[in-house]
N, C-alpha and C. Protein backbone atom coordinates (compact mmCIF):
# COMPACT_ATOMS: atom_id res chain seq x y z
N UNK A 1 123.09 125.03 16.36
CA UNK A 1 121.76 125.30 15.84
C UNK A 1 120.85 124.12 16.16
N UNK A 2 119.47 124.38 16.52
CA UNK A 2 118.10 123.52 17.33
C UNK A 2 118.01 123.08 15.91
N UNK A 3 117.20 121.62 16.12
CA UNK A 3 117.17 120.84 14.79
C UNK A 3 115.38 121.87 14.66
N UNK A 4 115.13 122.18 15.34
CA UNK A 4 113.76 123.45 15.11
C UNK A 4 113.84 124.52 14.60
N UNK A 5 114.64 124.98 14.77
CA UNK A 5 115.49 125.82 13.70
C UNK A 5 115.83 125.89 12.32
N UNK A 6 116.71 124.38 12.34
CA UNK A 6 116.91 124.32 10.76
C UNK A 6 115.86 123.90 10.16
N UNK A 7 114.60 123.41 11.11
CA UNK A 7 113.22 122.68 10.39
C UNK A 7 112.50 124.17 9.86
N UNK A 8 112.40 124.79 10.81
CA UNK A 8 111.52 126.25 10.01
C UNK A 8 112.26 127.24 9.14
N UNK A 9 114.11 127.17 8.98
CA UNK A 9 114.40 127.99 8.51
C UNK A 9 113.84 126.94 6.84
N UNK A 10 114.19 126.03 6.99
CA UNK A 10 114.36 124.84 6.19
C UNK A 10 113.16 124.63 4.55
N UNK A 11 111.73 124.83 5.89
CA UNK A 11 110.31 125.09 5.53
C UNK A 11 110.19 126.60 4.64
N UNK A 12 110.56 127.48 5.38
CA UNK A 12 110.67 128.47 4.43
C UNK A 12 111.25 128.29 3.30
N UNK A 13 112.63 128.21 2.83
CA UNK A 13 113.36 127.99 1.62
C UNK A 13 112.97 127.09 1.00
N UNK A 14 112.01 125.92 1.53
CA UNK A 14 111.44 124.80 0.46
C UNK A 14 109.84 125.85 -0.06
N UNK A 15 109.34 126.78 1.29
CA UNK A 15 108.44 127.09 0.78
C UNK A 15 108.54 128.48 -0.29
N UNK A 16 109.88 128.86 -0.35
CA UNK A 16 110.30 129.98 -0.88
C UNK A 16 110.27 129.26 -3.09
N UNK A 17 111.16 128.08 -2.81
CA UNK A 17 111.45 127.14 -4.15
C UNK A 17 109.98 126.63 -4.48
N UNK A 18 108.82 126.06 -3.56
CA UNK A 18 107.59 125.98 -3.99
C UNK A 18 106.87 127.47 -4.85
N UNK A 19 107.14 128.45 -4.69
CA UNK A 19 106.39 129.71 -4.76
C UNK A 19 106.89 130.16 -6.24
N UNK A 20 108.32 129.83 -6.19
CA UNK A 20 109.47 130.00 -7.77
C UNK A 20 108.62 129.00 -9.16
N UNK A 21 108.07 128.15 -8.67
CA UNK A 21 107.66 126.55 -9.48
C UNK A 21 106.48 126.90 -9.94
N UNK A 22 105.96 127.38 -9.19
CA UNK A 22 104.46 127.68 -9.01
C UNK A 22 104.06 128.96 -9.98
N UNK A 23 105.69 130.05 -9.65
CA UNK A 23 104.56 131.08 -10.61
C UNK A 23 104.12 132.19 -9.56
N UNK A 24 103.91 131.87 -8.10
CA UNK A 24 103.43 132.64 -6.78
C UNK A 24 104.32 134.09 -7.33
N UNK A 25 104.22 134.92 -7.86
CA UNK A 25 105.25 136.11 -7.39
C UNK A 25 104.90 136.77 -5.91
N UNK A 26 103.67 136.82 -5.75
CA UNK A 26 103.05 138.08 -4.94
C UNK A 26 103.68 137.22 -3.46
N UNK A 27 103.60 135.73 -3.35
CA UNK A 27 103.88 134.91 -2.09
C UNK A 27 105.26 134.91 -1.99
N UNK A 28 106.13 135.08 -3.54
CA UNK A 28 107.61 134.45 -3.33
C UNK A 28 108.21 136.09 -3.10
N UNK A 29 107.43 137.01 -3.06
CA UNK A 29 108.08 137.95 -2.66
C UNK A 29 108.61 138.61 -1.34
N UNK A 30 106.91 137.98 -0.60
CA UNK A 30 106.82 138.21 1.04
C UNK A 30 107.95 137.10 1.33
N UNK A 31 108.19 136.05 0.65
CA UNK A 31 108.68 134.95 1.89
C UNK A 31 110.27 135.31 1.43
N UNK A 32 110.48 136.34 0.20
CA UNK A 32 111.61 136.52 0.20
C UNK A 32 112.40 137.67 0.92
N UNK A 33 111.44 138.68 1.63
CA UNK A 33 111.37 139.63 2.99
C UNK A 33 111.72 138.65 3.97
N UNK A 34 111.01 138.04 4.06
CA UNK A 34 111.03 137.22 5.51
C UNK A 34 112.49 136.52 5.61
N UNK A 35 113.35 135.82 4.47
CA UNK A 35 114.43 135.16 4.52
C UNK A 35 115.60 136.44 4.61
N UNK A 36 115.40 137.33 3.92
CA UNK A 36 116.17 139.03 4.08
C UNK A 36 116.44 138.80 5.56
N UNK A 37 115.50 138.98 5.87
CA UNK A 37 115.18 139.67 7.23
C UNK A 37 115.90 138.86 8.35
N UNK A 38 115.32 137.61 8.16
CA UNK A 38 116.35 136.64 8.92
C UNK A 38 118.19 136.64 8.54
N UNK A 39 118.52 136.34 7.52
CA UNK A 39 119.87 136.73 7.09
C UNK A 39 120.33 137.78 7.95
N UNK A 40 119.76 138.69 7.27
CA UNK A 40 120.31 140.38 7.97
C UNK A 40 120.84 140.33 9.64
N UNK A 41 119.44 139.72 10.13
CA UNK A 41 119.41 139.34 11.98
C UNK A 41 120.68 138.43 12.13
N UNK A 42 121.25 137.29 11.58
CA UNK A 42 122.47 136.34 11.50
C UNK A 42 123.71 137.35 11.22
N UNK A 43 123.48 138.04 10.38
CA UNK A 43 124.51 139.01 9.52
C UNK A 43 125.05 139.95 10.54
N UNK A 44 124.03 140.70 11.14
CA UNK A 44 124.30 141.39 12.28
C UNK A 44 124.79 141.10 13.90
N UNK A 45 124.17 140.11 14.28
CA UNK A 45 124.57 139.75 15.62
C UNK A 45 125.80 138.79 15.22
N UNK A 46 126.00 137.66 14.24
CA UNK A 46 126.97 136.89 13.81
C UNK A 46 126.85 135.84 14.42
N UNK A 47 125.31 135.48 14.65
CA UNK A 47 125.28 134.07 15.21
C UNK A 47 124.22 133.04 14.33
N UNK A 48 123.94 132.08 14.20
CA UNK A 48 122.72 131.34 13.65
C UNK A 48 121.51 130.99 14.38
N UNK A 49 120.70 131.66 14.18
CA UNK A 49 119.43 132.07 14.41
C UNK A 49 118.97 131.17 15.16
N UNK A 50 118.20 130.75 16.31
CA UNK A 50 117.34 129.77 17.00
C UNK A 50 115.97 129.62 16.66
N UNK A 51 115.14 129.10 17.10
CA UNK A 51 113.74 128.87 16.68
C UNK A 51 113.29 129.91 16.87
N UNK A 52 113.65 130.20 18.46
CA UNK A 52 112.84 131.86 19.40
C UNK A 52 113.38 132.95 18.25
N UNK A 53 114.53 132.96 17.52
CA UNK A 53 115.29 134.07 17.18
C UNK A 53 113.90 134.36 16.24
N UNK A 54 113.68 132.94 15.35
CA UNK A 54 113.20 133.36 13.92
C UNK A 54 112.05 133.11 14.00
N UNK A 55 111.24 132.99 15.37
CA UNK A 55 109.71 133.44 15.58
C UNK A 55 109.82 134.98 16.24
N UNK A 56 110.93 135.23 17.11
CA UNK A 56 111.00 136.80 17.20
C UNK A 56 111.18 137.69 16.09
N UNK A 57 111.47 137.02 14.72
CA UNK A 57 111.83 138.21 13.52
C UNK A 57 110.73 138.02 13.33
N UNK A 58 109.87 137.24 12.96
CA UNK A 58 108.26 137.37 12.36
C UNK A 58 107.52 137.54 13.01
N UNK A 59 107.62 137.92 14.58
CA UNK A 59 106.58 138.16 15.04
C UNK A 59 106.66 140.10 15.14
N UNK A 60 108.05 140.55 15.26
CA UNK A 60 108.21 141.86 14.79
C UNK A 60 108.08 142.21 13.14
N UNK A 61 107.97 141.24 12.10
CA UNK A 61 107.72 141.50 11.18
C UNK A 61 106.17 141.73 11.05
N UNK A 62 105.19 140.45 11.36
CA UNK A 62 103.84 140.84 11.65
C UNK A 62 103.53 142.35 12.92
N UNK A 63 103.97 142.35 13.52
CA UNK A 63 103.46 144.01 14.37
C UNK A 63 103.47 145.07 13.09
N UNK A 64 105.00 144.99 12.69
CA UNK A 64 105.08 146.26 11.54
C UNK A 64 104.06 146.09 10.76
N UNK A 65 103.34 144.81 10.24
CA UNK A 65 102.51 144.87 9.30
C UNK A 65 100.99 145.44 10.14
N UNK A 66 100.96 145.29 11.35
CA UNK A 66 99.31 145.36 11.86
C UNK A 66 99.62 147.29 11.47
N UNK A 67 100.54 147.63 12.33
CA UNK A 67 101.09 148.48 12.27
C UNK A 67 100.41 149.57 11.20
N UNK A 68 100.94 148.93 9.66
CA UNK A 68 101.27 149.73 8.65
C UNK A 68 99.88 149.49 8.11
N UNK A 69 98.63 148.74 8.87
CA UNK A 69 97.49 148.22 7.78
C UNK A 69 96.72 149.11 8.88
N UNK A 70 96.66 149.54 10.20
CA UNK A 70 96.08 151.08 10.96
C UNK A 70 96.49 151.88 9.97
N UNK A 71 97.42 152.13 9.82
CA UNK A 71 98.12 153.71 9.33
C UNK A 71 98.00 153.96 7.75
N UNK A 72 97.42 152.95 7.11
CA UNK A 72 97.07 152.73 5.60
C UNK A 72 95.78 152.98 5.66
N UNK A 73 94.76 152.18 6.19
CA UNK A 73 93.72 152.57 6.70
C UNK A 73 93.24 153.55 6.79
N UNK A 74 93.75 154.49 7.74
CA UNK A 74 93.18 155.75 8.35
C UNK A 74 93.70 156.66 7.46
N UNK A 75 94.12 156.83 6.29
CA UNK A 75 94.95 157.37 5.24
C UNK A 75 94.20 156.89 4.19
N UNK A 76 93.19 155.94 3.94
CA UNK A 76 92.27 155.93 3.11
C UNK A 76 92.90 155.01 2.02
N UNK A 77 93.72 154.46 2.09
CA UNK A 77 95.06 153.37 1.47
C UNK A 77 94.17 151.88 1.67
N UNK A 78 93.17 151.73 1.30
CA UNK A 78 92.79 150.29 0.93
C UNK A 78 93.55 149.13 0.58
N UNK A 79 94.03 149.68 -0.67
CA UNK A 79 94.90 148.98 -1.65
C UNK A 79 96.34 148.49 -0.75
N UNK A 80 96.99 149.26 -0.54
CA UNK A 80 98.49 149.59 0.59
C UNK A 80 97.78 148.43 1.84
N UNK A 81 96.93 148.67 2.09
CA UNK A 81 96.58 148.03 3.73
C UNK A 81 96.15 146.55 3.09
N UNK A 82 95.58 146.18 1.42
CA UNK A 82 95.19 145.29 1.57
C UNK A 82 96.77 144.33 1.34
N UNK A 83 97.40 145.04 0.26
CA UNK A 83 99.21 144.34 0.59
C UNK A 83 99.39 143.74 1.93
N UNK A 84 99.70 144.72 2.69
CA UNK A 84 100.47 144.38 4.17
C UNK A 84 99.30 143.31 4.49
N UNK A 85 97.93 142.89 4.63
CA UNK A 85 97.35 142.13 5.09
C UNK A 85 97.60 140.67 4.45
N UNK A 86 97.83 140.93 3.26
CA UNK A 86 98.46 139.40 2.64
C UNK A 86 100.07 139.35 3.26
N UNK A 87 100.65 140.16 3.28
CA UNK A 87 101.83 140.10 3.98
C UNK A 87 101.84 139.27 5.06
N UNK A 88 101.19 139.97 5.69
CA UNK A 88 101.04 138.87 7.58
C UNK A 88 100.41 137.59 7.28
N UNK A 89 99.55 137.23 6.33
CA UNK A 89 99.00 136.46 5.97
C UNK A 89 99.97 135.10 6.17
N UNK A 90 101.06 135.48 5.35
CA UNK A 90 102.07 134.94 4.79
C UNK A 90 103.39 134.55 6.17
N UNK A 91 103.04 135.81 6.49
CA UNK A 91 104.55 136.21 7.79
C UNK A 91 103.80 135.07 9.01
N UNK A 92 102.19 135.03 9.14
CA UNK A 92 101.44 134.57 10.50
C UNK A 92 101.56 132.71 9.96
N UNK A 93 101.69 132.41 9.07
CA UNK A 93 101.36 131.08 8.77
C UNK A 93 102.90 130.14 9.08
N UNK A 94 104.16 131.16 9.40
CA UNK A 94 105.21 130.32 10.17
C UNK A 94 105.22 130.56 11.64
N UNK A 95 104.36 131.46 12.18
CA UNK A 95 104.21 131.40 13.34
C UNK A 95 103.51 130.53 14.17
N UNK A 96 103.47 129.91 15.23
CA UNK A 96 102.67 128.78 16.06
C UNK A 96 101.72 129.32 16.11
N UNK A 97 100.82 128.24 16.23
CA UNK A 97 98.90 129.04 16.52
C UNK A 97 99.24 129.70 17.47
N UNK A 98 98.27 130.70 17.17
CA UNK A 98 98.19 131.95 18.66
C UNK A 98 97.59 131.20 19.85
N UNK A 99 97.70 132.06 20.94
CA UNK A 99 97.52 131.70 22.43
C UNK A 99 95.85 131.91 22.45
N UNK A 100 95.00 131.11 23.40
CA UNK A 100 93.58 131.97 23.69
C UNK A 100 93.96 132.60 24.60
N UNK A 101 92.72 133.27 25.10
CA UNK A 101 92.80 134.35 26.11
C UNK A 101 93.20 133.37 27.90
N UNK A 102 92.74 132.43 27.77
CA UNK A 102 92.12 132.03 28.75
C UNK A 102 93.85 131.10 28.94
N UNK A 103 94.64 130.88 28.05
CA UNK A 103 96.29 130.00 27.77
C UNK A 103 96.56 131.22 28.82
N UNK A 104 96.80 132.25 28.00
CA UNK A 104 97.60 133.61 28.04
C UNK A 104 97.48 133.73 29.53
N UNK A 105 95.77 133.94 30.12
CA UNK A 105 95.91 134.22 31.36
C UNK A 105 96.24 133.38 32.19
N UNK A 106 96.36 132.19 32.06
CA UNK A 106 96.79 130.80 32.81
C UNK A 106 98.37 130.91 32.92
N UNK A 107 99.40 131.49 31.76
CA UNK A 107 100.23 131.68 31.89
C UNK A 107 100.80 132.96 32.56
N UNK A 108 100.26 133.82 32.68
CA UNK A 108 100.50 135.08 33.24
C UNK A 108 100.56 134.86 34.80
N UNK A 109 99.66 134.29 35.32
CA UNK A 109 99.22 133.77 36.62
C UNK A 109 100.72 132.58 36.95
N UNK A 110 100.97 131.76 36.67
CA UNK A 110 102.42 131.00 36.37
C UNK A 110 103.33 131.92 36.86
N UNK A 111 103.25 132.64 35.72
CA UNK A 111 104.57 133.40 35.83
C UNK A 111 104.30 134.59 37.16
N UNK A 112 103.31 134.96 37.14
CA UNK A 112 103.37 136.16 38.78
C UNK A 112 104.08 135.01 40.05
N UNK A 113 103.38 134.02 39.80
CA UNK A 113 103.65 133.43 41.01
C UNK A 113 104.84 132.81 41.15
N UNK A 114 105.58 132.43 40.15
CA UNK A 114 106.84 131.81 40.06
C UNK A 114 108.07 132.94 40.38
N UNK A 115 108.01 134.18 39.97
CA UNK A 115 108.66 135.65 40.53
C UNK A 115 108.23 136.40 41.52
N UNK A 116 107.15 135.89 41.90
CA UNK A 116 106.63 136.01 43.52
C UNK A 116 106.41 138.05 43.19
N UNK A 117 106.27 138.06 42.22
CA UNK A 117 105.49 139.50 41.69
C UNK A 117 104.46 139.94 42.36
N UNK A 118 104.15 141.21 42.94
CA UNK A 118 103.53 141.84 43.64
C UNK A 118 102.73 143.02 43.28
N UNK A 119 103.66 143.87 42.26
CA UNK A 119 103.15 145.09 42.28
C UNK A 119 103.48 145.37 40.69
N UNK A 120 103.21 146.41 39.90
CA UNK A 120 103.66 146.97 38.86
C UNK A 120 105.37 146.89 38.61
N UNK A 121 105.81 147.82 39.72
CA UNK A 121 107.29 148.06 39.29
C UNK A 121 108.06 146.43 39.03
N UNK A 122 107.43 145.20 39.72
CA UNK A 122 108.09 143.67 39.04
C UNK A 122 107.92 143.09 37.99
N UNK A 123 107.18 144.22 37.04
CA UNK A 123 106.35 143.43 35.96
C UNK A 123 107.53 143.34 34.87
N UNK A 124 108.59 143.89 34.76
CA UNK A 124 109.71 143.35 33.94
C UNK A 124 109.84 142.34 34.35
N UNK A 125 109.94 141.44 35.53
CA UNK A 125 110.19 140.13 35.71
C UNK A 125 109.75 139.41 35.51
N UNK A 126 107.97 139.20 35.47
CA UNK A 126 106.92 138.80 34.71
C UNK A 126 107.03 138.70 33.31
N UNK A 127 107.37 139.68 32.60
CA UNK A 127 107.33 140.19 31.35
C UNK A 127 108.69 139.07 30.81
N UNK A 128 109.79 139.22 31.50
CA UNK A 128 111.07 138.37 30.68
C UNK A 128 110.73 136.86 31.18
N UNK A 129 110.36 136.25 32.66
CA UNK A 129 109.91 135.14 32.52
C UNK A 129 108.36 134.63 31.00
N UNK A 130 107.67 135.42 31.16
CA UNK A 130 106.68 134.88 29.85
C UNK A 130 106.79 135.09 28.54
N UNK A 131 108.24 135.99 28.57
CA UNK A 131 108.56 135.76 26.67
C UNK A 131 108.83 134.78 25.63
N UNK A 132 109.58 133.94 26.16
CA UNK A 132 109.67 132.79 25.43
C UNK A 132 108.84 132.11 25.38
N UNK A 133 108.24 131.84 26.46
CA UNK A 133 106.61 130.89 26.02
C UNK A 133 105.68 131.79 25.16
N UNK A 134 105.91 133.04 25.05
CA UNK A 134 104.49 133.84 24.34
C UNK A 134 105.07 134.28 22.86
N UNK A 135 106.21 134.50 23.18
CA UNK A 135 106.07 135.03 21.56
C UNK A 135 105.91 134.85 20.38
N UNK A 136 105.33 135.56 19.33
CA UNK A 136 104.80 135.18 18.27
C UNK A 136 103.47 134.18 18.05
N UNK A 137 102.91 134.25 19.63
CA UNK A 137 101.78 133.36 19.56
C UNK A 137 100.91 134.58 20.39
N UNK A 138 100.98 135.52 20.81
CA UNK A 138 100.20 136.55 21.23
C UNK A 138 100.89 137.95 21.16
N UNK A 139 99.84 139.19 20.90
CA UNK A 139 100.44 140.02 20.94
C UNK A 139 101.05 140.84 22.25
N UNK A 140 102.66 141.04 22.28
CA UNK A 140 102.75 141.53 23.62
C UNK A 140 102.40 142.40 24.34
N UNK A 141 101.40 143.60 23.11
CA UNK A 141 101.32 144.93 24.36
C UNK A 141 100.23 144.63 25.09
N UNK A 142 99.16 143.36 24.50
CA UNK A 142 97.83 143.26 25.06
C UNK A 142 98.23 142.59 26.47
N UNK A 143 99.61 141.46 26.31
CA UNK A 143 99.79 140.95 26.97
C UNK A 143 100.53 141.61 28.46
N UNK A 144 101.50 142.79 27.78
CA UNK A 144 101.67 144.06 28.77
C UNK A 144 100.63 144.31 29.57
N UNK A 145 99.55 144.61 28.90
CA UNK A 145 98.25 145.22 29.80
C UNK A 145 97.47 144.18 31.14
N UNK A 146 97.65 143.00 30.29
CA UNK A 146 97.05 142.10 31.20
C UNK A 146 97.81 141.39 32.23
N UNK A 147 98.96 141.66 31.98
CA UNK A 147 100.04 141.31 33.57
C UNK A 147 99.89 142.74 34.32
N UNK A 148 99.34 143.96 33.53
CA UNK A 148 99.51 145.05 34.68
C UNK A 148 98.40 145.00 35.69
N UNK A 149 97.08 145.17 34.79
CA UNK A 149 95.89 144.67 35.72
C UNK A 149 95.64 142.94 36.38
N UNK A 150 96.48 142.25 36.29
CA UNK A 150 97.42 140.83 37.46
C UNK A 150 98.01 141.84 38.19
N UNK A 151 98.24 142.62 38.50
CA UNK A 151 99.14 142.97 39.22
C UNK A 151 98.73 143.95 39.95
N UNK A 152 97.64 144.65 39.39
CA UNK A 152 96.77 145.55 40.24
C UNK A 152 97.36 147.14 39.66
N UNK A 153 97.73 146.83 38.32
CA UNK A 153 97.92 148.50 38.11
C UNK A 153 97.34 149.16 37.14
């Protein structure tokens, strides 16, 4: 296990015991999803989690939430959508600052040229070279879109 690893799993559980002290229910509840969630991911594969692992659980934990705050929304669920928005609130504040547009496309460009990418059908190769640098710091389908039109599709 990355000493980055045990630093953010670390941060959570101190920030989980801050939230207990405090009285937070509504905070010690999300961050007690978020430690679930990680467990479960260890529990299941049977390994101890990496940094990437446990910015990939929260960054699929935040999608489900953008997710569920459209579909609350358009269902007239204020209340429901305003939950999940403190949710991510909570889930986005262990994630690294997000990417700008202008990172993202600097990196996209990197990566075409480093897989010597040409056309659409290479964009899985694109796509698995720029995951680890992107995730949980941008969203990937936007980022899907913008390696397709790099690529001319």
């Amino acid at each position: 296990m990355s000493e980055a690893s045990s630093a953010l799993k670390a941060r959570i559980l101190d920030d989980m015991k801050a939230a207990m002290k405090a009285g937070d229910k509504s905070r010690l509840a999300v961050i007690r999803l978020i430690s679930a969630a990680l467990k479960q991911k260890e529990v299941d594969e049977r390994i101890t989690l990496s940094d990437a692992d446990v910015i990939a659980v929260l960054d699929k934990m935040g999608k489900q939430r953008r997710e569920s705050i459209e579909q609350y929304k358009a269902a007239g669920r204020a209340d429901l959508a305003e939950q999940e928005g403190f949710e991510l609130e909570v889930i986005q504040s262990y994630l690294p600052a997000p990417l700008s547009d202008a990172e993202i496309d600097a990196l996209i460009a990197e990566a075409v040229a480093a897989t010597g990418a040409t056309s659409v059908r290479e964009m899985g190769a694109v796509m698995g070279k720029l995951r680890p640098q992107i995730q949980g710091r941008a969203d990937m389908t936007q980022v899907s879109a913008r390696i397709k039109s790099a690529l001319g599709g």
